[in-house]
C-alpha atoms as a PDB file:
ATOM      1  CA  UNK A   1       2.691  -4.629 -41.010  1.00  0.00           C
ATOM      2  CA  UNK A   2       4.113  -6.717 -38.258  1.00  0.00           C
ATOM      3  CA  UNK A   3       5.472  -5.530 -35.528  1.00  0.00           C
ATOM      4  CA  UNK A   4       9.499  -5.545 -35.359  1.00  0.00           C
ATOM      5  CA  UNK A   5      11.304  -7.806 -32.670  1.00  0.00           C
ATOM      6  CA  UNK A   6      13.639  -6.035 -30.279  1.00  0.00           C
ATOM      7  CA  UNK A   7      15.619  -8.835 -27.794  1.00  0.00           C
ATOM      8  CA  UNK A   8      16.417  -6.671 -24.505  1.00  0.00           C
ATOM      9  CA  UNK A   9      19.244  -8.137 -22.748  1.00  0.00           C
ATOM     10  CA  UNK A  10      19.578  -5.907 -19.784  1.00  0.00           C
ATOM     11  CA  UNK A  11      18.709  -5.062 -15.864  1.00  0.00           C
ATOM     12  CA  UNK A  12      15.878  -5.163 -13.655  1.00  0.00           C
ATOM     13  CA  UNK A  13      15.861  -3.633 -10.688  1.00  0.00           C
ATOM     14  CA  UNK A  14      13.301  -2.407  -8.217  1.00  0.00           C
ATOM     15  CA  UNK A  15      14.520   1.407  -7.545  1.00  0.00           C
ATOM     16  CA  UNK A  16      13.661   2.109  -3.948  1.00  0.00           C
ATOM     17  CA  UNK A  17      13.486   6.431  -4.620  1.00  0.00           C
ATOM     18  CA  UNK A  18      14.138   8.483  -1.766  1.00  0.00           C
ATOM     19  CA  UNK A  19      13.364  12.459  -1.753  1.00  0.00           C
ATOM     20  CA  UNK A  20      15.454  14.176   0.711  1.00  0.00           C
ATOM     21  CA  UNK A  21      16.080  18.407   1.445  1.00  0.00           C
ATOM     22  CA  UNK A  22      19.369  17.756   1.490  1.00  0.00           C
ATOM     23  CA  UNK A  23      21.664  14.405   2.094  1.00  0.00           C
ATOM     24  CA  UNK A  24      22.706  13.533   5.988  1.00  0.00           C
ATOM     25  CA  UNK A  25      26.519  14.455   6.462  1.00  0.00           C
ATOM     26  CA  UNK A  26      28.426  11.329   7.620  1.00  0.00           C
ATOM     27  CA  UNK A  27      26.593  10.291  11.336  1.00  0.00           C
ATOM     28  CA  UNK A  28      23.922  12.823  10.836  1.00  0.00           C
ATOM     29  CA  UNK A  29      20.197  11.926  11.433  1.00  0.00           C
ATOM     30  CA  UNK A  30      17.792  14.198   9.115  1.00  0.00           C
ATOM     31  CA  UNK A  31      14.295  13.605   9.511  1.00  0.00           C
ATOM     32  CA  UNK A  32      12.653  14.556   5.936  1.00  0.00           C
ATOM     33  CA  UNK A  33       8.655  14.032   4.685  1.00  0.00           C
ATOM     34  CA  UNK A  34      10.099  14.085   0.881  1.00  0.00           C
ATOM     35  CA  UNK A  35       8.495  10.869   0.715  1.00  0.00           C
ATOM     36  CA  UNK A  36       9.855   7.340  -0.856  1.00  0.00           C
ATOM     37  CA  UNK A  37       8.658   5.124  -3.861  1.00  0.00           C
ATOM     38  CA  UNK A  38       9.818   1.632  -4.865  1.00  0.00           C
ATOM     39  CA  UNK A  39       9.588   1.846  -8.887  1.00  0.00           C
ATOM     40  CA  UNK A  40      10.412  -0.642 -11.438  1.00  0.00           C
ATOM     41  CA  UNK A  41      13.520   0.034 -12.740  1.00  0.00           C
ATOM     42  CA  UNK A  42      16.980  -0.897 -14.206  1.00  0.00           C
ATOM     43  CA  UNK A  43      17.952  -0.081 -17.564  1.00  0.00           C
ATOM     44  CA  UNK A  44      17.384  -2.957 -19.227  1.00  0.00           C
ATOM     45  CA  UNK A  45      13.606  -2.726 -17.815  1.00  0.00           C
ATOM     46  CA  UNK A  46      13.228   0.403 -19.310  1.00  0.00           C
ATOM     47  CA  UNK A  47      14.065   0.382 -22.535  1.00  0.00           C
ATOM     48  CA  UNK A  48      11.807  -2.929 -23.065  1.00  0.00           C
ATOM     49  CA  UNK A  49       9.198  -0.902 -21.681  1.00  0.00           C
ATOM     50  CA  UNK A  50       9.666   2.144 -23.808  1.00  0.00           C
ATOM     51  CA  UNK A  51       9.941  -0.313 -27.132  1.00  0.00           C
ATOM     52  CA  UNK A  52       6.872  -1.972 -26.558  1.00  0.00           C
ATOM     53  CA  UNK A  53       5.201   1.796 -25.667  1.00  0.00           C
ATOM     54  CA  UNK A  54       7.124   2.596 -29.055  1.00  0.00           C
ATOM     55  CA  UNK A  55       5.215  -0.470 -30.823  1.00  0.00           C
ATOM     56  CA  UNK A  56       7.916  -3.157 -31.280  1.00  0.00           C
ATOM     57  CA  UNK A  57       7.116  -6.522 -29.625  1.00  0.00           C
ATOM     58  CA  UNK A  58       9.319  -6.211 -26.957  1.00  0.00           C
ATOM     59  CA  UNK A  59      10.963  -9.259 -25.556  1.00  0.00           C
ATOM     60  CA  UNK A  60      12.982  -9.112 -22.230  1.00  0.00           C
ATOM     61  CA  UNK A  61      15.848 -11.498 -21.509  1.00  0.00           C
ATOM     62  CA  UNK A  62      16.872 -10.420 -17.555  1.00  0.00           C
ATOM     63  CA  UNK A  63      17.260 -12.203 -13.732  1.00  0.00           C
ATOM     64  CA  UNK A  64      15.195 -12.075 -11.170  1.00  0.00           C
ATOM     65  CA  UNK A  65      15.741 -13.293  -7.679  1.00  0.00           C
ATOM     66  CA  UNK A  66      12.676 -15.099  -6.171  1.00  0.00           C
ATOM     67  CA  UNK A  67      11.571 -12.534  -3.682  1.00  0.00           C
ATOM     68  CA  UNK A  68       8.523 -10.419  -3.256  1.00  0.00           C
ATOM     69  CA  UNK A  69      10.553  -7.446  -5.479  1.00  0.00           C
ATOM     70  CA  UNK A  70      11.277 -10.132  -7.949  1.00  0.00           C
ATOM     71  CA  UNK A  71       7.413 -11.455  -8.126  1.00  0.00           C
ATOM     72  CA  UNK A  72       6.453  -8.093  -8.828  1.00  0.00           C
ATOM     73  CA  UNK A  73       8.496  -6.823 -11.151  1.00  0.00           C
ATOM     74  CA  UNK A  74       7.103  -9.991 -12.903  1.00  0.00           C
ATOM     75  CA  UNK A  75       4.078  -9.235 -12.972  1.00  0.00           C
ATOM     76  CA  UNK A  76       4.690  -5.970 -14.058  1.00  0.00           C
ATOM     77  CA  UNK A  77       6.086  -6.948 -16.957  1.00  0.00           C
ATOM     78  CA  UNK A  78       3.127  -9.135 -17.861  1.00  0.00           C
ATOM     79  CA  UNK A  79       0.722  -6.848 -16.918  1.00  0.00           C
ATOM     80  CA  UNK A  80       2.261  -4.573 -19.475  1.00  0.00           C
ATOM     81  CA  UNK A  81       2.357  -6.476 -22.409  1.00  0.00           C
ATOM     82  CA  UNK A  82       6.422  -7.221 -22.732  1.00  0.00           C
ATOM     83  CA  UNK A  83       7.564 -11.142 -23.527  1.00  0.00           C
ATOM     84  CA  UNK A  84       8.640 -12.455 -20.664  1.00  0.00           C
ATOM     85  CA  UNK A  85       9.572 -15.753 -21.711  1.00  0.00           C
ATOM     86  CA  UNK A  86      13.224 -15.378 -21.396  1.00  0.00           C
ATOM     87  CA  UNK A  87      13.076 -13.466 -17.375  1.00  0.00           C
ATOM     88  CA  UNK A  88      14.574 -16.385 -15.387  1.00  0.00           C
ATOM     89  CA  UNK A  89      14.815 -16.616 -11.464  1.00  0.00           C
ATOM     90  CA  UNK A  90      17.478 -16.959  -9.078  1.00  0.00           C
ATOM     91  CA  UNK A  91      17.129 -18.611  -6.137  1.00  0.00           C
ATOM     92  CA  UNK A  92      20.026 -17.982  -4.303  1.00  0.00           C
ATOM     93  CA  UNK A  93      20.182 -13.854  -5.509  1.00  0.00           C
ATOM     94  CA  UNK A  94      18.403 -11.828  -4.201  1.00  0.00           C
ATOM     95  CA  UNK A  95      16.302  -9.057  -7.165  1.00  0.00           C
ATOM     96  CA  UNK A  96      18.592  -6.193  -8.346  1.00  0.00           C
ATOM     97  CA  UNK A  97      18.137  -3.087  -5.704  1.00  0.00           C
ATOM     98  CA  UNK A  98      19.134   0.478  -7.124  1.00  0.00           C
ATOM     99  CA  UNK A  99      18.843   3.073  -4.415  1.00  0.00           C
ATOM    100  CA  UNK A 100      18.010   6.575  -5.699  1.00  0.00           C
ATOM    101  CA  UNK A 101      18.351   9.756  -3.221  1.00  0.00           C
ATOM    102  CA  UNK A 102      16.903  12.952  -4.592  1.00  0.00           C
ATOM    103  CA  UNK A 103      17.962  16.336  -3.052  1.00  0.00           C
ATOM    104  CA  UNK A 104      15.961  19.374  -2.878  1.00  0.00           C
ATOM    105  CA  UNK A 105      17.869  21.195  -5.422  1.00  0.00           C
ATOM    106  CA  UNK A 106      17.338  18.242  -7.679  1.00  0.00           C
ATOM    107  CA  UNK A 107      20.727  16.512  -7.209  1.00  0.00           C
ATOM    108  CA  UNK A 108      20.252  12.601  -7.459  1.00  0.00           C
ATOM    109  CA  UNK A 109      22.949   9.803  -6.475  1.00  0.00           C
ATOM    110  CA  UNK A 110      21.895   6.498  -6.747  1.00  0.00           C
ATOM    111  CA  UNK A 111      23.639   3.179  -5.803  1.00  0.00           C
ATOM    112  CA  UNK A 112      23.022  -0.116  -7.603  1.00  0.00           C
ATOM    113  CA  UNK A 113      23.252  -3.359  -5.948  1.00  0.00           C
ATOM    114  CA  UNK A 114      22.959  -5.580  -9.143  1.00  0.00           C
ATOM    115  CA  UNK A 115      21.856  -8.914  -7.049  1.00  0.00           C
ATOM    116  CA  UNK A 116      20.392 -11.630  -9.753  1.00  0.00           C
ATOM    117  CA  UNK A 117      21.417  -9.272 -12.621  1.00  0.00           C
ATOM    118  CA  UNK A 118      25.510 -10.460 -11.577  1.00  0.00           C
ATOM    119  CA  UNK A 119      24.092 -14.143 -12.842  1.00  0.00           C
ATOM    120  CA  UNK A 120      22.650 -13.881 -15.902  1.00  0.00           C
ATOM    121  CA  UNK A 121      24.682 -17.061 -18.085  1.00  0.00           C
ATOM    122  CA  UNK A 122      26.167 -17.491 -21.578  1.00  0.00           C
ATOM    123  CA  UNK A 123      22.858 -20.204 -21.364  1.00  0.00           C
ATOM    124  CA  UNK A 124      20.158 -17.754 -20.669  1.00  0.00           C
ATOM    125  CA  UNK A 125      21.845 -15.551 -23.910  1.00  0.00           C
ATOM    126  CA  UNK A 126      21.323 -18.788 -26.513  1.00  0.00           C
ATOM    127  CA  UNK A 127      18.150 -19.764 -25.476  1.00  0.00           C
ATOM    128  CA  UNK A 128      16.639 -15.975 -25.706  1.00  0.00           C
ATOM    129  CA  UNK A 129      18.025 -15.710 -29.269  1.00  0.00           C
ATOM    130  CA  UNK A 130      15.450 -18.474 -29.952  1.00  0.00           C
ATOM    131  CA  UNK A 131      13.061 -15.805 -30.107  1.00  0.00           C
ATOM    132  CA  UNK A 132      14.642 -14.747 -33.731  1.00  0.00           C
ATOM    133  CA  UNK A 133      14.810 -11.199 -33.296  1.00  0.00           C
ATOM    134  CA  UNK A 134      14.883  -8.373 -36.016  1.00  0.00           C
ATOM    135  CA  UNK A 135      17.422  -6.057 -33.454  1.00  0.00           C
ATOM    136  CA  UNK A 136      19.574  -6.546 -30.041  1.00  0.00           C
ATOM    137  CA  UNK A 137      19.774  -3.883 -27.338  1.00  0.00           C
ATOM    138  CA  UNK A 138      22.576  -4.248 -25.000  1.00  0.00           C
ATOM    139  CA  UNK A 139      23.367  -2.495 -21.673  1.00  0.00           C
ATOM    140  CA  UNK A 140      26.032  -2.143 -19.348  1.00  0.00           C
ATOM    141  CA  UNK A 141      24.501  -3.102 -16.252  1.00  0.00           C
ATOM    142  CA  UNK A 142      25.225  -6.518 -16.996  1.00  0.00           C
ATOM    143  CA  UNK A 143      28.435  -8.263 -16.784  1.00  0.00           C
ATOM    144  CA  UNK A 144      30.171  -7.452 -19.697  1.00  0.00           C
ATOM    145  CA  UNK A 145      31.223 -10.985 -20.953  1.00  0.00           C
ATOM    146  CA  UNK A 146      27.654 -11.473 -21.111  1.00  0.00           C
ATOM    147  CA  UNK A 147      27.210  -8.290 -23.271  1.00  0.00           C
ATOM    148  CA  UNK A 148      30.132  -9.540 -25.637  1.00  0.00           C
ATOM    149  CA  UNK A 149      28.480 -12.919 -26.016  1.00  0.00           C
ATOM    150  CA  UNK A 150      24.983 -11.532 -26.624  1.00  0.00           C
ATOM    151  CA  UNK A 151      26.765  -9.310 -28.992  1.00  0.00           C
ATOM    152  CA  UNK A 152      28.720 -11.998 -30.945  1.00  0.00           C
ATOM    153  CA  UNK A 153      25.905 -14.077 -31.350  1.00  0.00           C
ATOM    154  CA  UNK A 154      24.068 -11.399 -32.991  1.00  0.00           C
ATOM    155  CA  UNK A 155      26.637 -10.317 -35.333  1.00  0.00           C
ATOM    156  CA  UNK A 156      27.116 -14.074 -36.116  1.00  0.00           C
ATOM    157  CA  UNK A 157      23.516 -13.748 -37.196  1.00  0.00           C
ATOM    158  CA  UNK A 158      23.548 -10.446 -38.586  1.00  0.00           C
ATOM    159  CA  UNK A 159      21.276  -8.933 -36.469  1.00  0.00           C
ATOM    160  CA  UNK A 160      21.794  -4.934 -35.699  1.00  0.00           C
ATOM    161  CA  UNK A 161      23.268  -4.206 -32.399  1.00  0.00           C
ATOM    162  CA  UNK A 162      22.139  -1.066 -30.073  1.00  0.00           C
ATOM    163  CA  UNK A 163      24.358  -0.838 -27.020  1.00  0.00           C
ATOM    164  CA  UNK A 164      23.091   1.741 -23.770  1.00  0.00           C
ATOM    165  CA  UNK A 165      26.830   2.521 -22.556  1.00  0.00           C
ATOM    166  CA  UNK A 166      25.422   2.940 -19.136  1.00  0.00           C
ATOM    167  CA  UNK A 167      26.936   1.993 -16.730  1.00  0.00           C
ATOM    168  CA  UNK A 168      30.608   2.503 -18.611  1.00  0.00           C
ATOM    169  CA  UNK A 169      33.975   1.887 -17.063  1.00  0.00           C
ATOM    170  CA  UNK A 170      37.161   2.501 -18.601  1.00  0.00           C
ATOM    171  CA  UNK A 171      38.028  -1.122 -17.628  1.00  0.00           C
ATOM    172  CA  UNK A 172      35.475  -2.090 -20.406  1.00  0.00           C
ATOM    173  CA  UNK A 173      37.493  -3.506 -23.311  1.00  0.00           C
ATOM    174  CA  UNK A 174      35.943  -2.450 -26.442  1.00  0.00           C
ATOM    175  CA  UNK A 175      37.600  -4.110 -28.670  1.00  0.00           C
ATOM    176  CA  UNK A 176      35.815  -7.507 -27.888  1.00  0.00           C
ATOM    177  CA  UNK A 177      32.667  -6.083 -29.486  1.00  0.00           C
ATOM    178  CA  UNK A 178      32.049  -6.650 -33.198  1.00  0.00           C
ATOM    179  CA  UNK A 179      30.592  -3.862 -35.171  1.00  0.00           C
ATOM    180  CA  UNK A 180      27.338  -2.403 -33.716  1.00  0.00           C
ATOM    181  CA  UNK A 181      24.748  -0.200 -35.124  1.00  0.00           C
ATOM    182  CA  UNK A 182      24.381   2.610 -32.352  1.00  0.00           C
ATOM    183  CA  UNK A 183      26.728   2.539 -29.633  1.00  0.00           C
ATOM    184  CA  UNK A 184      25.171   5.526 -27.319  1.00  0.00           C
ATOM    185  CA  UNK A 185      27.251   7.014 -24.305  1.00  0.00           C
ATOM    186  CA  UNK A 186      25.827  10.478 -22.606  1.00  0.00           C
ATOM    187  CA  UNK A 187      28.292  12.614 -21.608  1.00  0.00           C
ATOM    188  CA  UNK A 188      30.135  11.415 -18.818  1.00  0.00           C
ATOM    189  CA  UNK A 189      30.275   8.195 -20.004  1.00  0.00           C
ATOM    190  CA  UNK A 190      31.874   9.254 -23.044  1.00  0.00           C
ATOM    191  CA  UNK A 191      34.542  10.836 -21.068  1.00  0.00           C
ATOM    192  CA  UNK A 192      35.088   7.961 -19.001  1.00  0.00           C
ATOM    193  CA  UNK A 193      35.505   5.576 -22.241  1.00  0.00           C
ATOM    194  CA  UNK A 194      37.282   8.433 -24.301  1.00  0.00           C
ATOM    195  CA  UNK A 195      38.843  10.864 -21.967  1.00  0.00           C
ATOM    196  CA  UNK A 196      36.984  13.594 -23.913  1.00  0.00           C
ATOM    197  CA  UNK A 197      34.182  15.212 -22.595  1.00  0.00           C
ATOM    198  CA  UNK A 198      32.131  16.263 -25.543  1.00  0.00           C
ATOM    199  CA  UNK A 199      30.431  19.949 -25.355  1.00  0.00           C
ATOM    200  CA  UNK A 200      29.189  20.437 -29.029  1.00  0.00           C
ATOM    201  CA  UNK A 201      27.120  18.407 -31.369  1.00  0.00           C
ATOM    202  CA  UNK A 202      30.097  17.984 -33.784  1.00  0.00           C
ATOM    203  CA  UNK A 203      32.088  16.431 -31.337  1.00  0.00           C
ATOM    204  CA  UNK A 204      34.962  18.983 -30.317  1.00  0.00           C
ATOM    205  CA  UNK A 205      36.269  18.987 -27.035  1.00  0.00           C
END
């Protein structure tokens, strides 16, 4: 059997992961041996990677800037076996940064500084549909008219639709998407888009 085609439109970030006791108050210094990582990242990223771990040929449309972080997120991607025909590079963004602090008590805050990810065009969307794919996963991390095009263009085909409501805003009109076929908030994110915080698998407040 062949495998199944999953288009990724998404992130990619390099997540620079710091491991901290406990987080500096405002113009404190705290010297910490937690230790730091730079990881590939970005939600987009990951689910490609997990699809093609899952056994779908996995093919990644995303932005890169053309830095070092970009280059090897590249060639990360490669290494790993995901299509990267459809990563393009910016040369005038810098590669999306996400910067993850990690508390002793295991308390994490990150900040996300979306770079090349901000650029991603209506352009790059077409051409990555060229790939014919057999599903579409969406993310938020994106700018949304890009995930409404992606997602139109899909429907137009008839091509099932998975959206990762991270990151979700209430400023997010839903309305502009057609019908999809999983639309998956986690908990806060279903409050922010609902104004119900779900605590039971039936769905009562």
């Amino acid at each position: 059997m062949s495998k199944k085609r999953v288009l990724i439109i998404g992130s990619s970030n390099l997540d620079f992961v710091m491991n901290m006791y406990k987080l500096p108050e405002a113009g404190e210094t705290v010297i910490d041996n937690g230790g730091v990582a730079y990881i590939p990242g970005g939600k987009g990223a990951s689910a490609a990677i997990a699809f093609s771990r899952l056994g779908a040929e996995s093919v990644f449309c995303a932005k890169l800037g053309a830095d070092i972080h970009g280059q090897k997120l590249y060639n990360y991607y490669k290494e790993i076996g995901l299509n990267t025909a459809y990563i393009k590079v910016d040369h005038d963004t810098p590669t999306g940064l996400a910067v993850v602090l990690k508390e002793g008590d295991g308390t994490t805050r990150s900040v996300v500084y979306p770079g090349a990810n901000a650029q991603l065009t209506t352009e790059i969307i077409l051409e990555a549909f060229e790939c014919n794919p057999d599903a579409l996963y969406l993310g938020f991390e994106i700018p949304y008219p890009m995930v409404v095009a992606a997602a139109k263009v899909a429907a137009s085909k008839g091509i099932p639709i998975f959206i990762d409501a991270t990151a979700a805003s209430k400023e997010l009109d839903l309305e502009l998407l057609p019908p999809v076929e999983v639309f998956s908030p986690n908990e806060q994110e279903a409050l922010e888009l609902t104004g119900i915080l779900p605590t039971s698998m039936d769905g009562e407040e």
